[in-house]
C-alpha atoms as a PDB file:
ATOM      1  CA  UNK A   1       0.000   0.000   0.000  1.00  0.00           C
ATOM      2  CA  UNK A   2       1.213   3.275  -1.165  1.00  0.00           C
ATOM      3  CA  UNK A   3       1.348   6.481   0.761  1.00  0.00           C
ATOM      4  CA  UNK A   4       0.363   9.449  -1.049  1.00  0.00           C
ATOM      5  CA  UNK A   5       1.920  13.198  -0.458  1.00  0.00           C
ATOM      6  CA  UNK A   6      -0.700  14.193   1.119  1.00  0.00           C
ATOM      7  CA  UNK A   7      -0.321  11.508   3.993  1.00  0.00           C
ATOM      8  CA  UNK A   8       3.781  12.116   3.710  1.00  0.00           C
ATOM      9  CA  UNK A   9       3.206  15.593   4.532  1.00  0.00           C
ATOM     10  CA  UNK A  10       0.556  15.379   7.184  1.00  0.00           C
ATOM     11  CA  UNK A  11       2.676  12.500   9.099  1.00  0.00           C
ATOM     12  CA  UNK A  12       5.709  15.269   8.755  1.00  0.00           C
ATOM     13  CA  UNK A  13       3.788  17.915  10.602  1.00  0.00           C
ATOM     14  CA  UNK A  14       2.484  16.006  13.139  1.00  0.00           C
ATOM     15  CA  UNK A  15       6.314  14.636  13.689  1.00  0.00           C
ATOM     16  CA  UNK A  16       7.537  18.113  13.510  1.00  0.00           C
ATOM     17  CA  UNK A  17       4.416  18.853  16.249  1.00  0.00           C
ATOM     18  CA  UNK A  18       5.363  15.915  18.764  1.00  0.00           C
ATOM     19  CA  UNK A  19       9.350  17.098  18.381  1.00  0.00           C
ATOM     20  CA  UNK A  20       8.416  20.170  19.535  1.00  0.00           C
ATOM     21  CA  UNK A  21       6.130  19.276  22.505  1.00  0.00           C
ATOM     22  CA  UNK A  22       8.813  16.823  23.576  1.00  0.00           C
ATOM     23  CA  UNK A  23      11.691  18.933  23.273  1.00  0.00           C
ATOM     24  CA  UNK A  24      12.627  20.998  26.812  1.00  0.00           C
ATOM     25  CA  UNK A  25      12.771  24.752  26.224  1.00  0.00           C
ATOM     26  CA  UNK A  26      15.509  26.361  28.029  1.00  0.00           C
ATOM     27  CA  UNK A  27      16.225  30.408  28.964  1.00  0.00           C
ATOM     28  CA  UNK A  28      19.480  30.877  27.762  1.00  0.00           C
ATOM     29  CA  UNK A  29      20.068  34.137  30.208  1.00  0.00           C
ATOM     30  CA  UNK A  30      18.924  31.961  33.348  1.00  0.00           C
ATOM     31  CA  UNK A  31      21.249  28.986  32.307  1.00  0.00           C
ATOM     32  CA  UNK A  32      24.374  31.522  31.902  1.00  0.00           C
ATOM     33  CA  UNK A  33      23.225  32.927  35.629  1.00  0.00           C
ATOM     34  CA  UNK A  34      23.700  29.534  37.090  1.00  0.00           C
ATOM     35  CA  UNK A  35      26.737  28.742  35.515  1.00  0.00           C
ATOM     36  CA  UNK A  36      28.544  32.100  36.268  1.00  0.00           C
ATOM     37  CA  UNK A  37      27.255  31.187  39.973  1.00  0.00           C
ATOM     38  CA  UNK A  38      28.164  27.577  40.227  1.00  0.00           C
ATOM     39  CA  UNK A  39      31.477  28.954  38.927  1.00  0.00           C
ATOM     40  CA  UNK A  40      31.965  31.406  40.721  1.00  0.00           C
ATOM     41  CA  UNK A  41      31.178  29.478  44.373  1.00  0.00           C
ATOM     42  CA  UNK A  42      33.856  26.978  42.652  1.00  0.00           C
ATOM     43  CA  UNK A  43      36.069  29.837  42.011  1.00  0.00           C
ATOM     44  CA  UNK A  44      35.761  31.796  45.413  1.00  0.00           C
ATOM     45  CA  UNK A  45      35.819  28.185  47.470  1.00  0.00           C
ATOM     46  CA  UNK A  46      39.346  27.617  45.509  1.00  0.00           C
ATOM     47  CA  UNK A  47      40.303  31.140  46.318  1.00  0.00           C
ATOM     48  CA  UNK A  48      39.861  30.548  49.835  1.00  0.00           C
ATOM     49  CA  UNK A  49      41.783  27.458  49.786  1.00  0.00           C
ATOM     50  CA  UNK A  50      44.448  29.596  48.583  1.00  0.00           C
ATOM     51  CA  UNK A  51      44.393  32.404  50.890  1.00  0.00           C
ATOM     52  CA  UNK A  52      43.968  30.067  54.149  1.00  0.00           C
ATOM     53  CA  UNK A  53      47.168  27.868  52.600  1.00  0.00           C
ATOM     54  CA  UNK A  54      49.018  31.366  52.277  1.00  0.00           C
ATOM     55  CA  UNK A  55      48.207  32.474  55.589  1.00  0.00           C
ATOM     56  CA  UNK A  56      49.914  29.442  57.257  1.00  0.00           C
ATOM     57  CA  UNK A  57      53.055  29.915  55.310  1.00  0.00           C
ATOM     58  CA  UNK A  58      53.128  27.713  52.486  1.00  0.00           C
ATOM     59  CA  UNK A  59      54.281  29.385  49.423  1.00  0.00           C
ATOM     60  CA  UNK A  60      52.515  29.760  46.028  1.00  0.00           C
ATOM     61  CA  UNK A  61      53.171  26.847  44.631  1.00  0.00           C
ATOM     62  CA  UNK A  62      52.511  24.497  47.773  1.00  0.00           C
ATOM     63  CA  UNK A  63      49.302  26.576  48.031  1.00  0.00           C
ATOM     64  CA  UNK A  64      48.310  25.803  44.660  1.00  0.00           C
ATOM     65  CA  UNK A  65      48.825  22.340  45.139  1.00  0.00           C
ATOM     66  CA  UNK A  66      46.799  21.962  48.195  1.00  0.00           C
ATOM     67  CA  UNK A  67      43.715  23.692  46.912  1.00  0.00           C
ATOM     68  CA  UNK A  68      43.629  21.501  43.527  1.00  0.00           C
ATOM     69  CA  UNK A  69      44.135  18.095  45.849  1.00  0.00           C
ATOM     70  CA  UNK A  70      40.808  19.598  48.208  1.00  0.00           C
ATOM     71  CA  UNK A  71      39.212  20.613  45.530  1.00  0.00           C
ATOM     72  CA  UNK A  72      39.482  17.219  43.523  1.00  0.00           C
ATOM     73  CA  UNK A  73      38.802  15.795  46.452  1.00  0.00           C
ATOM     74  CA  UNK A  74      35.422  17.370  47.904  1.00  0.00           C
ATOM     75  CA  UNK A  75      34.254  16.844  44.126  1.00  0.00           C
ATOM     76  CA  UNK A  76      35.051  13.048  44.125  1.00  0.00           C
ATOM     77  CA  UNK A  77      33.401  12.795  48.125  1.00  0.00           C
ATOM     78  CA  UNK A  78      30.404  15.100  46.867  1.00  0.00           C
ATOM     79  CA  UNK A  79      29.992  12.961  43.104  1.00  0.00           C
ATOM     80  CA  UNK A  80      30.417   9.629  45.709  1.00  0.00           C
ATOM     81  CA  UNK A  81      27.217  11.148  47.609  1.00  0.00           C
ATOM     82  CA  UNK A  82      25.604  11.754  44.325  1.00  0.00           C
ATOM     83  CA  UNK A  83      25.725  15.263  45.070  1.00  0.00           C
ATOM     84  CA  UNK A  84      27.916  16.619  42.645  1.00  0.00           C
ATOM     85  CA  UNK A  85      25.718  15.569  39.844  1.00  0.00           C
ATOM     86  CA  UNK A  86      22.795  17.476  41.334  1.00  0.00           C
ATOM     87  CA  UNK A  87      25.241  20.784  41.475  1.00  0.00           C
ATOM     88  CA  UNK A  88      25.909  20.282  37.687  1.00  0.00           C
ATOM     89  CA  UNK A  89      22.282  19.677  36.733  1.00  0.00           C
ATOM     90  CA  UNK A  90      21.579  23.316  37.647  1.00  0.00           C
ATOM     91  CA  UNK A  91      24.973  24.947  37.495  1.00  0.00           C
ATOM     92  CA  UNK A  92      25.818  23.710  33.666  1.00  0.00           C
ATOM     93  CA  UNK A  93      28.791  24.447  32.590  1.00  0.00           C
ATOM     94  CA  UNK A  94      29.738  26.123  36.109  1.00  0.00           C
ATOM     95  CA  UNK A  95      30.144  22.907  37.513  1.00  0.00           C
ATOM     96  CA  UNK A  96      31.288  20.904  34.808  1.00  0.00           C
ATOM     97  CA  UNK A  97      34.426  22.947  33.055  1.00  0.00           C
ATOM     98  CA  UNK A  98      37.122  23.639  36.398  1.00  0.00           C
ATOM     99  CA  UNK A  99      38.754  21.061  37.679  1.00  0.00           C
ATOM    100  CA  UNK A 100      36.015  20.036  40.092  1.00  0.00           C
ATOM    101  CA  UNK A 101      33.788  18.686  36.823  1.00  0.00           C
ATOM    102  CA  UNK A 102      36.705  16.725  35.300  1.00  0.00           C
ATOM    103  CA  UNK A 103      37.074  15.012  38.634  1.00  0.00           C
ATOM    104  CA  UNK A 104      33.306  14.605  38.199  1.00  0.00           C
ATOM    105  CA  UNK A 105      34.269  12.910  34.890  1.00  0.00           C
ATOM    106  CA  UNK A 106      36.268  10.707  35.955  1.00  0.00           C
ATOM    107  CA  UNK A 107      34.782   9.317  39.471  1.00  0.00           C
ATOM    108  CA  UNK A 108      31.046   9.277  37.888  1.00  0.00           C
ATOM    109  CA  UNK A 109      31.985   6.087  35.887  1.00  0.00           C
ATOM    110  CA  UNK A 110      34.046   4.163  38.184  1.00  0.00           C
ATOM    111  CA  UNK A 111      30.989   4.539  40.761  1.00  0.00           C
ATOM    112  CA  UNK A 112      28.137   3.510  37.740  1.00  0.00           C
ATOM    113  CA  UNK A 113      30.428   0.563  37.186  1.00  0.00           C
ATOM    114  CA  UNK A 114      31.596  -0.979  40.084  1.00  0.00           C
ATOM    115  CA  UNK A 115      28.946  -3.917  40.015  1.00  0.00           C
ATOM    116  CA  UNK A 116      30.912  -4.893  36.967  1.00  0.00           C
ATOM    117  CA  UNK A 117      34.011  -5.453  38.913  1.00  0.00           C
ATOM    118  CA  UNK A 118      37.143  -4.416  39.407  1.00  0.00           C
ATOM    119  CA  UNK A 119      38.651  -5.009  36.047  1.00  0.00           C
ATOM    120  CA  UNK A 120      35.669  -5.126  33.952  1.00  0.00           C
ATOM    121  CA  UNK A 121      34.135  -2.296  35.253  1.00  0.00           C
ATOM    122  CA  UNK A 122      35.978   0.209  37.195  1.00  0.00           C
ATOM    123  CA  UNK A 123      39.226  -0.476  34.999  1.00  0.00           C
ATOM    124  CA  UNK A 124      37.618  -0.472  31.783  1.00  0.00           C
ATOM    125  CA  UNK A 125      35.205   2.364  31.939  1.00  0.00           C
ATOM    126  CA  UNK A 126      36.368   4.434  34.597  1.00  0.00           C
ATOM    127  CA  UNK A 127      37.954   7.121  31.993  1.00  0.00           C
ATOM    128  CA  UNK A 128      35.003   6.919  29.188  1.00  0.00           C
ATOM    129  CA  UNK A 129      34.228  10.580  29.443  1.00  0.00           C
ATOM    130  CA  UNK A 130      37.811  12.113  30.703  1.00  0.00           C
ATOM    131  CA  UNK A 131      39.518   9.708  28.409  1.00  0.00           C
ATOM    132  CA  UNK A 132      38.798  11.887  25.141  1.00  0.00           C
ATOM    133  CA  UNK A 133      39.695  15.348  27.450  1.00  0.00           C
ATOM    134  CA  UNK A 134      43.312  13.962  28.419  1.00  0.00           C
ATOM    135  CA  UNK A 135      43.879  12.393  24.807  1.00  0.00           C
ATOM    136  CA  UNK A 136      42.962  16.054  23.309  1.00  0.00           C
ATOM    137  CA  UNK A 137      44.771  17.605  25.833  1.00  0.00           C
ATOM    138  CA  UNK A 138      48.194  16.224  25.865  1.00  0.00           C
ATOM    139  CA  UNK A 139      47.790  16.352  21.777  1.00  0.00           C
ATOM    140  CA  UNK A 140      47.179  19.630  21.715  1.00  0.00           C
ATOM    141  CA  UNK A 141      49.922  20.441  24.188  1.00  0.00           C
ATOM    142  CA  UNK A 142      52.416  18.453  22.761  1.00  0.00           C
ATOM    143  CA  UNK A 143      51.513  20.190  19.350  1.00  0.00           C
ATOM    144  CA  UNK A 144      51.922  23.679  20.317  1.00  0.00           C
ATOM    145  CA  UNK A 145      54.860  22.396  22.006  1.00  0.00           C
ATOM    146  CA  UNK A 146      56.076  21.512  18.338  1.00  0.00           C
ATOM    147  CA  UNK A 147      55.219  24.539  17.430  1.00  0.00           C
ATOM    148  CA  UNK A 148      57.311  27.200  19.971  1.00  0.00           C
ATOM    149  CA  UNK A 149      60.356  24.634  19.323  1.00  0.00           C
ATOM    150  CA  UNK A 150      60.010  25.381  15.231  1.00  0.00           C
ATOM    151  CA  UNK A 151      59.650  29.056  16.249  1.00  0.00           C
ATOM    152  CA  UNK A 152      62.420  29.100  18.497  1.00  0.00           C
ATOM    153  CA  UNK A 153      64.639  27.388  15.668  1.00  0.00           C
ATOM    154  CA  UNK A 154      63.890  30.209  13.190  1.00  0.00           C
ATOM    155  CA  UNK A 155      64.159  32.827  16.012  1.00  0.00           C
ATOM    156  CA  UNK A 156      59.731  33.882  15.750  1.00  0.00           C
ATOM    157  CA  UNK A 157      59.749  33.441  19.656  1.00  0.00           C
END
């Protein structure tokens, strides 16, 4: 049995009708509040990491260090809690893009998989979503690495 155009065109709309009743709506302004708020707690927590560390002598460096391990830390506790995830749903990008979110990315799996075991499951799947982030990340490194080195040997840089 052939369909005509007419049918073709009338199952199209009322496609194109249930895509758009199914299809969440979002306010673009409200979702760049959160995130510049999720951030921004992220940010000013770090920054107090920092400035406590400083005040009890450690030096720059030291002080960096410690507020990346607490901060990788509370975001692996908070993700273990299932509380992390909850911060990201309404923060966005806030959440997900410092280096609380990649910690995110990388404990979310090895939690969702540990019924799979050790191996199977925590080993193999545990860097599914950071995987692609370090892969791109020490390419791209290593390429502009390349690149300054070339410079350097024609005198650019």
């Amino acid at each position: 049995m052939k369909e005509t155009s007419g049918e073709k065109k009338q199952q199209q709309k009322a496609y194109e009708q249930y895509v758009k009743e199914v299809t969440p709506t979002h306010n673009l302004w409200l979702q760049m509040l959160k995130a510049y708020i999720a951030g921004g707690i992220i940010c000013c927590v770090g920054q107090g990491i920092l400035n406590y560390a400083g005040s009890l002598g450690l030096d720059k460096q030291t002080a960096g260090s410690w507020c990346s391990l607490l901060l990788v830390l509370t975001s692996v506790v908070l993700t273990g809690f299932g509380i992390y995830p909850k911060i990201v749903k309404w923060g966005g990008a806030g959440a997900l893009v410092p280096i609380t979110g990649f910690a995110n990315s990388v404990a979310a799996p090895a939690i969702e998989y540990k019924a799979e075991g050790q191996v199977f499951g925590i080993g193999c799947k545990i860097f599914t979503i950071a995987g692609p982030v370090i892969l791109y990340g020490i390419f791209s490194s290593w390429l502009l690495g390349v690149i300054y080195w070339i410079g350097k040997c024609f005198g650019v840089f």
